[in-house]
C-alpha atoms as a PDB file:
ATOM      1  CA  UNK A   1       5.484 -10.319 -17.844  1.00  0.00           C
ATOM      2  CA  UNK A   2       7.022 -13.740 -16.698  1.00  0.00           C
ATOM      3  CA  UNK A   3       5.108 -15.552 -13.725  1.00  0.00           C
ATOM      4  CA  UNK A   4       6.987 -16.540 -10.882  1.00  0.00           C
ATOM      5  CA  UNK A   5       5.142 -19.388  -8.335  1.00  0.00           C
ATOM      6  CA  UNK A   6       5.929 -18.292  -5.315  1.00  0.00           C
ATOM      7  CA  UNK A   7       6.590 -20.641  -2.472  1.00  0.00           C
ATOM      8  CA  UNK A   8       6.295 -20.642   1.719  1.00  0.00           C
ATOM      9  CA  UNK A   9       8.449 -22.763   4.144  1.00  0.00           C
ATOM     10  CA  UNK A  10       5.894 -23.138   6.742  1.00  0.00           C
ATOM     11  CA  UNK A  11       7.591 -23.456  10.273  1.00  0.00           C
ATOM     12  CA  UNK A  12       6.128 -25.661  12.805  1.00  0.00           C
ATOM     13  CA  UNK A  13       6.781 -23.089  15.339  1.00  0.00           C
ATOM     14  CA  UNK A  14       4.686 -20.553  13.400  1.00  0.00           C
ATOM     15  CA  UNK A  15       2.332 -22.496  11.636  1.00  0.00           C
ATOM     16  CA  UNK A  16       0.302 -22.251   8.199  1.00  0.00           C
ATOM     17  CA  UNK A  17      -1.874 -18.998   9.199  1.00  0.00           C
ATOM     18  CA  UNK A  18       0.698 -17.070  10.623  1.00  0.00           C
ATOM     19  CA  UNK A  19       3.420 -17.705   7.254  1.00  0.00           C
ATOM     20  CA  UNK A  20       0.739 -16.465   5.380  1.00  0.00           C
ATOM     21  CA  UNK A  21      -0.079 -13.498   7.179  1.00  0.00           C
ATOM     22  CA  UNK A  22       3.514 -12.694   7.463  1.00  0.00           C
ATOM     23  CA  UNK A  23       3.816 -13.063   3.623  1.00  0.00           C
ATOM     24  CA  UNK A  24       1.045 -10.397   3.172  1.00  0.00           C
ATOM     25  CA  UNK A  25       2.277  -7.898   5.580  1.00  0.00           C
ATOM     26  CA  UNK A  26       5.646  -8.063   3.699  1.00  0.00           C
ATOM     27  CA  UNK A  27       3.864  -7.821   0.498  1.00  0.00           C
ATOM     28  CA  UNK A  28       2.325  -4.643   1.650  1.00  0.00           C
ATOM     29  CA  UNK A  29       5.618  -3.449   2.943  1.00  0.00           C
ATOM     30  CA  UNK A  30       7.351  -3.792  -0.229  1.00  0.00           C
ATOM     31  CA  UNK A  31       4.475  -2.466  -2.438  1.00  0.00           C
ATOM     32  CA  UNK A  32       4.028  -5.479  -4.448  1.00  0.00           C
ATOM     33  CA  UNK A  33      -0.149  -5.200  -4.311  1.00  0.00           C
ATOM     34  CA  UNK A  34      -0.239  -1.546  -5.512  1.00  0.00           C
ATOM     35  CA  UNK A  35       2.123  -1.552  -8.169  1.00  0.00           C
ATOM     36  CA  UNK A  36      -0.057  -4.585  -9.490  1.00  0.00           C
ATOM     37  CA  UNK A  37      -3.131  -2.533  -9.025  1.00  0.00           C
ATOM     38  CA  UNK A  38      -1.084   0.259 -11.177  1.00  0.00           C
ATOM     39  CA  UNK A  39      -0.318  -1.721 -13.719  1.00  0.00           C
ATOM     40  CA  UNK A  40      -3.553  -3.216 -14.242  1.00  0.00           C
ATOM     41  CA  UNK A  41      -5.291  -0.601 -16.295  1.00  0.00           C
ATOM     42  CA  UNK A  42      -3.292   2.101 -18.264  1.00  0.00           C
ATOM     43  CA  UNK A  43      -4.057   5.621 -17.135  1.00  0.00           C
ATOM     44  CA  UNK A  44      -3.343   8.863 -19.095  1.00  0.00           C
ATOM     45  CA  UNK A  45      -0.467  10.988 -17.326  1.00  0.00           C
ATOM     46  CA  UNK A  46      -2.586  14.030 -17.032  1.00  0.00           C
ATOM     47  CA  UNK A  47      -5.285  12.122 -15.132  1.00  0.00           C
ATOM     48  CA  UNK A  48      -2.651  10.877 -13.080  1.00  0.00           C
ATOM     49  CA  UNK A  49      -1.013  14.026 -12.201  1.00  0.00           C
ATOM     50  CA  UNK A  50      -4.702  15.543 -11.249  1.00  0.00           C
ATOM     51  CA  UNK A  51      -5.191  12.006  -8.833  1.00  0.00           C
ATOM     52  CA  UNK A  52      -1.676  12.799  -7.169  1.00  0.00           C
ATOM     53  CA  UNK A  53      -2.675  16.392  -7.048  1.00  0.00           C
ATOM     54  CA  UNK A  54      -5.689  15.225  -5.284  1.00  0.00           C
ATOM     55  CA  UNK A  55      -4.296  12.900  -2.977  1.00  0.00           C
ATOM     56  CA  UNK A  56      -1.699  15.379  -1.667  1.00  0.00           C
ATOM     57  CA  UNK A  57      -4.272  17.876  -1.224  1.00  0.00           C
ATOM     58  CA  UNK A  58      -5.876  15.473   0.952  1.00  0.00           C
ATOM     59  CA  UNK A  59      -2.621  14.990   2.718  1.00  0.00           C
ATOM     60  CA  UNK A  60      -2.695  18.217   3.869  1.00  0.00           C
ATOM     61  CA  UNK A  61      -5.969  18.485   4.840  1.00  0.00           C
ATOM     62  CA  UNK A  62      -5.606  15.323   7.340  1.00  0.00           C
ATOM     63  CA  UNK A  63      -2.316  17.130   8.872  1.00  0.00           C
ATOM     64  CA  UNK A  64      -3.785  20.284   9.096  1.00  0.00           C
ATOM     65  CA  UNK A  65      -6.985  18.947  10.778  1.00  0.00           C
ATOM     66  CA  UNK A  66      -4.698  16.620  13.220  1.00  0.00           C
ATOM     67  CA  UNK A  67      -2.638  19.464  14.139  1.00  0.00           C
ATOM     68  CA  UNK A  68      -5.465  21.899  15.452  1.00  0.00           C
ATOM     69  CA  UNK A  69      -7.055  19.011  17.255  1.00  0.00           C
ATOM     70  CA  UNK A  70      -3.816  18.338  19.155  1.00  0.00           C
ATOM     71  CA  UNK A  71      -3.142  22.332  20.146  1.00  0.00           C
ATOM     72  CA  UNK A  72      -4.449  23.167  23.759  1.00  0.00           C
ATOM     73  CA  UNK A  73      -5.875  26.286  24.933  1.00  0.00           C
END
């Protein structure tokens, strides 16, 4: 894997703190942090079926909970 540096253009307008927090809320957008966090350690593909198993269960769970919460009587 080749490193890149990465460089910000900070704006006078925006200054220093705001570049950088609009740098991180792109790299969130675009998914940059978790597919590092991914590719960090190497997981079987049976354990990671059963994790997206789990975390779609859990999907469902929060919908179906938000949904009988919004219903009136």
């Amino acid at each position: 894997m080749s490193m890149q540096n990465i460089y910000l253009k900070v704006d006078e307008k925006m200054g220093a703190e705001k570049t950088i927090r609009k740098f991180k809320r792109l790299c969130d957008n675009y998914g940059i942090v978790k597919n590092y966090r991914t590719r960090q350690e190497y997981k079987k593909p049976s354990i990671r079926e059963k994790e997206k198993q789990e975390a779609a269960e859990k999907r469902r769970r929060k919908t179906v909970s938000k949904g009988y919460r919004r219903t009136k009587i």
